[in-house]
Protein backbone atom coordinates (compact mmCIF):
# COMPACT_ATOMS: atom_id res chain seq x y z
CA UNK A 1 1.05 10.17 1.78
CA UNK A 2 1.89 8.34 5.36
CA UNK A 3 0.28 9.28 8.23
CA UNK A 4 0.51 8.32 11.93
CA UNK A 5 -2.49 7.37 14.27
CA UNK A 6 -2.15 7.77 17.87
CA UNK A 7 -5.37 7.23 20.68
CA UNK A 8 -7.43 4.17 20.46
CA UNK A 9 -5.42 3.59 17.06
CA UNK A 10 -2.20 3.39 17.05
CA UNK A 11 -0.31 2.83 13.75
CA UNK A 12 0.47 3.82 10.47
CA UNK A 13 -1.06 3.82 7.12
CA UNK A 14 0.39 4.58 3.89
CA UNK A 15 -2.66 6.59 1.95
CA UNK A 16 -3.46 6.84 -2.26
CA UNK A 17 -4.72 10.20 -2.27
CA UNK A 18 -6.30 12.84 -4.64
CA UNK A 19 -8.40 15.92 -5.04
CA UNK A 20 -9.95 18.37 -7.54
CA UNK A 21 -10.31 21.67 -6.00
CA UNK A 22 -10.19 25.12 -6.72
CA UNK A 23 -8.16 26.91 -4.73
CA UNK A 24 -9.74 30.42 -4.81
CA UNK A 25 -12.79 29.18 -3.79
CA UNK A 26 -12.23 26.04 -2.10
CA UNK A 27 -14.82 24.42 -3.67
CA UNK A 28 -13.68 20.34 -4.52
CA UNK A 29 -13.95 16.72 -3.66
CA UNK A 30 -11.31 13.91 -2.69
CA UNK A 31 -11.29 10.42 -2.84
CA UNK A 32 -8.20 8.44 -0.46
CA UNK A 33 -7.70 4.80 -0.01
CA UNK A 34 -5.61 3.53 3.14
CA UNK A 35 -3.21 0.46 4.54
CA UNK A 36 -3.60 0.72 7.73
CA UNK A 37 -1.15 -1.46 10.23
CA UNK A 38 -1.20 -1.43 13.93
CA UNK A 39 -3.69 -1.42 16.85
CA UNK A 40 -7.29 -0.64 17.03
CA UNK A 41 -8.32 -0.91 20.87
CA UNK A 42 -5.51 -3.19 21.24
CA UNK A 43 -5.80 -5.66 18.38
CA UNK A 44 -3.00 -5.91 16.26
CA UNK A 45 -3.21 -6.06 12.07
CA UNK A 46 -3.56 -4.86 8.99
CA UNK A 47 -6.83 -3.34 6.80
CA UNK A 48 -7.73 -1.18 4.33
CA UNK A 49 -10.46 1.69 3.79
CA UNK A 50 -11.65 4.17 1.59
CA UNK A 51 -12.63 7.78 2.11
CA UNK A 52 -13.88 10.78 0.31
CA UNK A 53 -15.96 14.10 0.25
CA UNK A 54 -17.07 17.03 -1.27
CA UNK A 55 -17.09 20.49 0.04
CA UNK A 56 -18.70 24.10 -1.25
CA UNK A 57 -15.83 26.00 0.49
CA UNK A 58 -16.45 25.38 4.53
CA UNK A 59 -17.89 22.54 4.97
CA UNK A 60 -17.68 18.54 4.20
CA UNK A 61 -20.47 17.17 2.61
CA UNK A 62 -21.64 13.63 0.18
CA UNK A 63 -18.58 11.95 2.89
CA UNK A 64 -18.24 8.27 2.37
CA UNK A 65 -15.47 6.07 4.95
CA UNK A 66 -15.79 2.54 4.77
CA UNK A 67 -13.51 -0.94 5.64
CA UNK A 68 -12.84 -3.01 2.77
CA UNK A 69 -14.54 -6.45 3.34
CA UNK A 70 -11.53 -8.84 3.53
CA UNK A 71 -8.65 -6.69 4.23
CA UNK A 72 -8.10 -7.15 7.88
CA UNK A 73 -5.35 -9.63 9.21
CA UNK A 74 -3.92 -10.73 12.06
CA UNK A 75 -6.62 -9.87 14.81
CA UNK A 76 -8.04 -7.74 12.64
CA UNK A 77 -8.87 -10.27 10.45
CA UNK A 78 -12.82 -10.07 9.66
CA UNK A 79 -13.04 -6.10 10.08
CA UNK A 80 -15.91 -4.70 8.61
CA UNK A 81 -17.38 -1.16 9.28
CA UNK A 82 -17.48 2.57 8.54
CA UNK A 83 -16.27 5.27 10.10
CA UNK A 84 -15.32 9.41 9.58
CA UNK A 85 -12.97 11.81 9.42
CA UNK A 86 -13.10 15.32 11.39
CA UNK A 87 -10.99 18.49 10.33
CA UNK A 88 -9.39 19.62 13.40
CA UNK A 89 -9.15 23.33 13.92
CA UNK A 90 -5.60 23.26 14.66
CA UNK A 91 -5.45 21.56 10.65
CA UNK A 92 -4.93 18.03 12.15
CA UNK A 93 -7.30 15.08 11.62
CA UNK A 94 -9.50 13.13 13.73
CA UNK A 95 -10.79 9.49 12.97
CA UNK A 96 -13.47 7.33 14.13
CA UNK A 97 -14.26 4.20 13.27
CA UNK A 98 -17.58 1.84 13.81
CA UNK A 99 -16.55 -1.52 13.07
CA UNK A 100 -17.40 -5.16 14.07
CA UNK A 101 -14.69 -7.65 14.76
CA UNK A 102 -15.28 -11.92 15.09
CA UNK A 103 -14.96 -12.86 18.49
């Protein structure tokens, strides 16, 4: 899966990504893994992170989002952090991410 960011993130990311879920019920869980390359408030780079979650049919629950140690370059390089993931209404995606960066 690719995806593009746009906002405070601007890139693209090519994503690893799988689910179990039944469909009648849309009861499941997912777990992704991201390359992310671009900008985060202006600093240019790579880095990776993982996602995933569980849901009982409308809601997200047992979520997990967090940088891989190590995977940032450029000046990304040193990235570390968590972050989320919000289900937009409209069925796009939101992301947030709470990171710390060397100075």
């Amino acid at each position: 899966m690719q995806k593009r960011f746009e906002g405070e993130i601007t890139g693209h990311s090519a994503t690893l990504f799988t689910y179990a879920l039944d469909h009648a019920t849309n009861v499941g869980g997912y777990v992704a893994m991201e390359s992310f390359e671009g900008a985060l408030h202006g600093r240019t780079g790579t880095f990776n992170f993982t996602h995933s979650a569980t849901t009982s049919g409308d809601d997200r629950k047992d979520e997990s989002f967090v940088i891989i140690p190590s995977s940032g370059t450029g000046q990304l390089t040193g990235i570390t952090g968590t972050g989320g993931l919000t289900d937009e209404s409209d069925g796009s995606h939101s992301i947030w991410f709470d990171y710390d960066l060397p100075a």
